[in-house]
N, C-alpha and C. Protein backbone atom coordinates (compact mmCIF):
# COMPACT_ATOMS: atom_id res chain seq x y z
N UNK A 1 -1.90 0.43 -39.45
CA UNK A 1 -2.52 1.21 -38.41
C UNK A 1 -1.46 1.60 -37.38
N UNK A 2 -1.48 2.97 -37.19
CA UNK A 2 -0.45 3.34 -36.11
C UNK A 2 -0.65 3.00 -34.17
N UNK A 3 0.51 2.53 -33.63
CA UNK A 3 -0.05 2.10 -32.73
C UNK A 3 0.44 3.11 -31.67
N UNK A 4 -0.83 3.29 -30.40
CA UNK A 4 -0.50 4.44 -29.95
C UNK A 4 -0.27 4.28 -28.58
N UNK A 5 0.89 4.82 -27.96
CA UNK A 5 1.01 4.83 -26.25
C UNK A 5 0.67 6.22 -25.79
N UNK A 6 -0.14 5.37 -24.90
CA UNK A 6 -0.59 6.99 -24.03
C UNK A 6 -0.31 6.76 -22.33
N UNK A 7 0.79 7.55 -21.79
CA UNK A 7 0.59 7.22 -19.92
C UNK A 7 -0.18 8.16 -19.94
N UNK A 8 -0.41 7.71 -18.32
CA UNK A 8 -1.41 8.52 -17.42
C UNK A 8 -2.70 7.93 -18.24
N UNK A 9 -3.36 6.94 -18.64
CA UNK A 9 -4.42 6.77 -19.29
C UNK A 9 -5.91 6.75 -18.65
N UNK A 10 -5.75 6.51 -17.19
CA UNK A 10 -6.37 6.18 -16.52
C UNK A 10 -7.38 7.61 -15.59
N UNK A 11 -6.32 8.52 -16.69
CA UNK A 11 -6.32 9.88 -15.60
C UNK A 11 -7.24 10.77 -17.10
N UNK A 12 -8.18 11.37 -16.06
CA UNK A 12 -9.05 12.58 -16.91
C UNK A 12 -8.79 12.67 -18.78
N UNK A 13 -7.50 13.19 -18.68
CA UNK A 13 -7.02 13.48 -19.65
C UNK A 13 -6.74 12.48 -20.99
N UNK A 14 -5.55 11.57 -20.10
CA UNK A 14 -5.52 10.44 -20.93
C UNK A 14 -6.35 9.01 -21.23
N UNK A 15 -7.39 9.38 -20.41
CA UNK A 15 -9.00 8.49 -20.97
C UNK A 15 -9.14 9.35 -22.22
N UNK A 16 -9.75 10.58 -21.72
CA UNK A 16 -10.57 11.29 -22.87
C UNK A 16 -9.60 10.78 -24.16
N UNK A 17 -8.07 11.06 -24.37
CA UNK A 17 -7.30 11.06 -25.37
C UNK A 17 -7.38 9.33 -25.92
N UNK A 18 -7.26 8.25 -25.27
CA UNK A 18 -7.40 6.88 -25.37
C UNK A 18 -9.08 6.83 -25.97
N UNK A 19 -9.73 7.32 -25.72
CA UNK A 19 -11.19 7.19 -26.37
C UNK A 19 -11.56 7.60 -26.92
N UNK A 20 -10.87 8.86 -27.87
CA UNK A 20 -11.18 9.74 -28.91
C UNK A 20 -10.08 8.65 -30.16
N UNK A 21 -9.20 8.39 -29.48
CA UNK A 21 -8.18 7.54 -30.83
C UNK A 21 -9.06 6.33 -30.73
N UNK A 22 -9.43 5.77 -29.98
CA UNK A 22 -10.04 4.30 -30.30
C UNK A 22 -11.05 4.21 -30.86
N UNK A 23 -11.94 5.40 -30.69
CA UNK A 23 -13.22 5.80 -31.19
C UNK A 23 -13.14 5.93 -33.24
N UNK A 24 -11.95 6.53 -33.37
CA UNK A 24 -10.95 7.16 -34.46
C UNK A 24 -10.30 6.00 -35.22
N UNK A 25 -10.62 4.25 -34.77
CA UNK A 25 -9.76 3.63 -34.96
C UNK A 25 -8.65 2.77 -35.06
N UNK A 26 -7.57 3.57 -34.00
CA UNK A 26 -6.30 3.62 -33.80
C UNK A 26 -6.31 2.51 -32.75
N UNK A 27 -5.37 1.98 -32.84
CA UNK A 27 -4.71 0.92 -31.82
C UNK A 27 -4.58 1.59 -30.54
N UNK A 28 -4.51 1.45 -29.58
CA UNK A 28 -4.07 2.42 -28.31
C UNK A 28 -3.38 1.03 -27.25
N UNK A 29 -2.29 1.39 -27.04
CA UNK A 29 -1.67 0.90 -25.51
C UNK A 29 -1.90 2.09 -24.01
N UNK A 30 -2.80 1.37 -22.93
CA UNK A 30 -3.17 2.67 -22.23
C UNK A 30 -2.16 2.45 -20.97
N UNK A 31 -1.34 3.32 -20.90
CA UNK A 31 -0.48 2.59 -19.51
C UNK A 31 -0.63 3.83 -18.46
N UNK A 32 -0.68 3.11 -17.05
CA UNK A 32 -1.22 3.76 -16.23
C UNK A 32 -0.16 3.15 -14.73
N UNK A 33 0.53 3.80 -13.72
CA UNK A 33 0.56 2.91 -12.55
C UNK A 33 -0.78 2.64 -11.69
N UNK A 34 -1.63 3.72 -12.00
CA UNK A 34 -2.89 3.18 -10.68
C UNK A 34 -2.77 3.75 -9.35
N UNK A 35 -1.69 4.89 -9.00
CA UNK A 35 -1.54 5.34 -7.97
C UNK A 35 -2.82 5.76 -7.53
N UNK A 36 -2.43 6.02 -5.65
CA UNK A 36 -3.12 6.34 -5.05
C UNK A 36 -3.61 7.77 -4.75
N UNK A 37 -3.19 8.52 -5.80
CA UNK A 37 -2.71 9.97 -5.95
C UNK A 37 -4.42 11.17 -5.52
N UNK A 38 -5.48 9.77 -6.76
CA UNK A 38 -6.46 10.08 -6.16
C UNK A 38 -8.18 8.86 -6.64
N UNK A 39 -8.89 8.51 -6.48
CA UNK A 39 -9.52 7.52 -6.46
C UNK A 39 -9.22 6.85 -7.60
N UNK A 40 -8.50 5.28 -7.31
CA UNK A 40 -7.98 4.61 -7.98
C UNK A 40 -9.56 3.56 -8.45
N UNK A 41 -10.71 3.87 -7.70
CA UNK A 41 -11.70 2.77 -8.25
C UNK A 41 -12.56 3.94 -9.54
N UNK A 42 -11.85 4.85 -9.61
CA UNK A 42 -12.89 5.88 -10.33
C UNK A 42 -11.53 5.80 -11.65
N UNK A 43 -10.55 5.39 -11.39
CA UNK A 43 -9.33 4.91 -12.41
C UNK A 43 -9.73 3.68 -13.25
N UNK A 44 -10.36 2.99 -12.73
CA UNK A 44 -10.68 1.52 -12.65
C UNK A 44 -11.51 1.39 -13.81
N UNK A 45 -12.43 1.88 -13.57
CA UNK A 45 -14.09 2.74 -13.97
C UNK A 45 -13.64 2.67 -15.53
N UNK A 46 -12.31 3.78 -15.27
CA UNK A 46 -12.18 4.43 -17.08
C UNK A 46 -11.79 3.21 -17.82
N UNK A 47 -10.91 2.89 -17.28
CA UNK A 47 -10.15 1.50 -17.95
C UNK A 47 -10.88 0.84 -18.09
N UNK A 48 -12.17 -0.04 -17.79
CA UNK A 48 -13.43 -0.95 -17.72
C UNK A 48 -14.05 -0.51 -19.02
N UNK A 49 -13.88 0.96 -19.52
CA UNK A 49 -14.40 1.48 -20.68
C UNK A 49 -13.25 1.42 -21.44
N UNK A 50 -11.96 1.47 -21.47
CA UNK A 50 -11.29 1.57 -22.41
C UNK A 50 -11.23 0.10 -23.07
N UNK A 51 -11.30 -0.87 -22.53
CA UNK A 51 -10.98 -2.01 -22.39
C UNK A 51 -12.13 -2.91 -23.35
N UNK A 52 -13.02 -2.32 -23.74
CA UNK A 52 -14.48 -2.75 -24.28
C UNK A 52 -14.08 -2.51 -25.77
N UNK A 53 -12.57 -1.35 -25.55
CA UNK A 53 -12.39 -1.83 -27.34
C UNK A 53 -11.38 -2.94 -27.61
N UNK A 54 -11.69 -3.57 -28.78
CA UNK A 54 -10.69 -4.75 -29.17
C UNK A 54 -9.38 -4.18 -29.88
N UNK A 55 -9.08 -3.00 -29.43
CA UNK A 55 -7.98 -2.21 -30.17
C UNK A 55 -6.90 -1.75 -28.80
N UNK A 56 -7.82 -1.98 -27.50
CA UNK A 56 -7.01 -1.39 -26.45
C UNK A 56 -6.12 -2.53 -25.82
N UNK A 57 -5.28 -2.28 -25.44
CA UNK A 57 -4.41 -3.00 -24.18
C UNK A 57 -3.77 -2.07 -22.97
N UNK A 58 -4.26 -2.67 -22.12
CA UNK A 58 -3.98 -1.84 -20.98
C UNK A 58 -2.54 -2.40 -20.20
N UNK A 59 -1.67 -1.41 -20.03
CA UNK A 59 -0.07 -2.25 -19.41
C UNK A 59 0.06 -0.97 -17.77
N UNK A 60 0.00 -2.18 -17.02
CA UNK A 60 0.21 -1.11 -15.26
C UNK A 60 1.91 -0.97 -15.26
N UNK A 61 2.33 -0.04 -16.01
CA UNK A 61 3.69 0.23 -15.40
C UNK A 61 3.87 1.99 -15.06
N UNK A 62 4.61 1.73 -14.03
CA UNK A 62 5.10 3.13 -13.58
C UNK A 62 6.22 3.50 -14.23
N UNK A 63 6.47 4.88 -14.93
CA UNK A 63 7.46 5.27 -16.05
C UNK A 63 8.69 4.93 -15.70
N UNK A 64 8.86 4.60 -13.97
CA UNK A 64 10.27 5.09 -13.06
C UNK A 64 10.51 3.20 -13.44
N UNK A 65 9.70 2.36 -13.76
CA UNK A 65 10.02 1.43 -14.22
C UNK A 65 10.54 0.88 -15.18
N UNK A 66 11.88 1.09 -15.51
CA UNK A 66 12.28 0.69 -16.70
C UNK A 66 12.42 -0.31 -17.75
N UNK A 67 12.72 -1.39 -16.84
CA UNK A 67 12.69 -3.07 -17.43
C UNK A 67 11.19 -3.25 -17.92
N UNK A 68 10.32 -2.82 -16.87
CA UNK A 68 8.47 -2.88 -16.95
C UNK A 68 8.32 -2.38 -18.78
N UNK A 69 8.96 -0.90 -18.43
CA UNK A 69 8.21 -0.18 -19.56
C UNK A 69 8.85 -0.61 -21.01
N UNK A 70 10.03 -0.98 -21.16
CA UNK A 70 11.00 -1.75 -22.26
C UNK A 70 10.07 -2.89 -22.41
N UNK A 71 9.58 -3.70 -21.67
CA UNK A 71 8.75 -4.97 -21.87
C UNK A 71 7.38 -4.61 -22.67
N UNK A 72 6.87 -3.72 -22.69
CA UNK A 72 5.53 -3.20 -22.78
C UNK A 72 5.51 -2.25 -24.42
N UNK A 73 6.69 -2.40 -24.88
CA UNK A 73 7.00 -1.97 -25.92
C UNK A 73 7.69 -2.90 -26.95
N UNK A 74 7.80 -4.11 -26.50
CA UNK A 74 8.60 -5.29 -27.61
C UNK A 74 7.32 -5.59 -27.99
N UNK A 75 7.69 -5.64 -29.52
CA UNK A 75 7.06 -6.49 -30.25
C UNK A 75 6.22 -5.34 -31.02
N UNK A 76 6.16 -3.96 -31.26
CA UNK A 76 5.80 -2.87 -31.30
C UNK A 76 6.98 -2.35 -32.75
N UNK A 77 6.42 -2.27 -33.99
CA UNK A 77 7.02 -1.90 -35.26
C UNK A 77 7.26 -0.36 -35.04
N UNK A 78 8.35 0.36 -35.86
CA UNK A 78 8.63 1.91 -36.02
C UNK A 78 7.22 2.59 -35.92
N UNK A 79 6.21 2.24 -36.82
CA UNK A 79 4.83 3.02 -36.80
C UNK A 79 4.11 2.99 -35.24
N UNK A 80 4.85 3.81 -34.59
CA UNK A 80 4.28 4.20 -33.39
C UNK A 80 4.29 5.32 -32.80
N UNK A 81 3.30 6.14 -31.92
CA UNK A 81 3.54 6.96 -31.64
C UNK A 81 3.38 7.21 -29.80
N UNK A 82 3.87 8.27 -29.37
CA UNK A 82 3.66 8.55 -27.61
C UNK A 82 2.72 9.19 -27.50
N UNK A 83 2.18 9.71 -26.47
CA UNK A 83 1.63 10.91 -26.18
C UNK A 83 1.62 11.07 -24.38
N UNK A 84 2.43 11.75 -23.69
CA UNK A 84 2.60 11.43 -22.24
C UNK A 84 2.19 12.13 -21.70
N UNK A 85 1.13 12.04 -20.89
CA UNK A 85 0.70 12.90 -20.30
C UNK A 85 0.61 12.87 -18.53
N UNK A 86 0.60 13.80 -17.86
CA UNK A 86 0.50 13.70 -16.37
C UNK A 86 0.45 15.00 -16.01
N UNK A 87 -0.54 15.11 -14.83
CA UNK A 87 -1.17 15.96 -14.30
C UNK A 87 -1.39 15.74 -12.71
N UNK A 88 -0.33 16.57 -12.11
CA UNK A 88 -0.97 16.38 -10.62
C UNK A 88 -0.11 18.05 -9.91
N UNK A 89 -1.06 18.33 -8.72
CA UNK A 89 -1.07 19.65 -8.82
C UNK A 89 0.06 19.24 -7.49
C-alpha cells in the first residue's frame, strides 16, 4: 500500500484530498502546522475526522522545519508519495 504525505491537511483542500485517499484505502500522513492564518478550532474539527481512520497519522510540522519534517518521514519505504498543497491569499 502506498503511503501518502499530504501538507496543509488541515486546510479545505488537503482534508478533502486526505479523505478521498483514506476513503480509497491509502495510508495517509496528514501534516499540518495549525497556524493561526485562519480558525485553527475549525482545523481541529477536520483532523478529529481524519483521525477516525486507522490508516491516518497526523504529524504538526511546519515545512520551514527541517529536522521536524526529516523525523516525520523515517521509517517510510521508497513506495511513497507527496502531494503539497497550500493556499493562502
Amino acid at each position: 500500500m502506498k503511503k501518502i504525505f499530504i501538507t496543509g491537511a488541515a486546510g479545505f483542500l488537503g482534508f478533502s484530498t486526505a479523505k478521498r485517499l483514506l476513503e480509497s484505502g491509502h495510508q495517509v500522513v496528514a501534516i499540518d502546522n495549525l497556524n493561526p492564518y485562519y480558525s485553527v478550532k475549525l482545523k481541529e474539527a477536520r483532523l478529529a475526522i481524519l483521525k477516525q481512520y486507522s490508516a491516518c497519522q497526523f504529524e504538526r510540522v511546519d515545512l520551514m522545519e527541517k529536522k521536524k519534517l526529516r523525523k516525520s518521514l523515517v521509517g517510510s519505504n521508497q513506495n511513497m508519495s507527496f502531494i503539497l498543497l497550500r493556499k493562502r491569499a
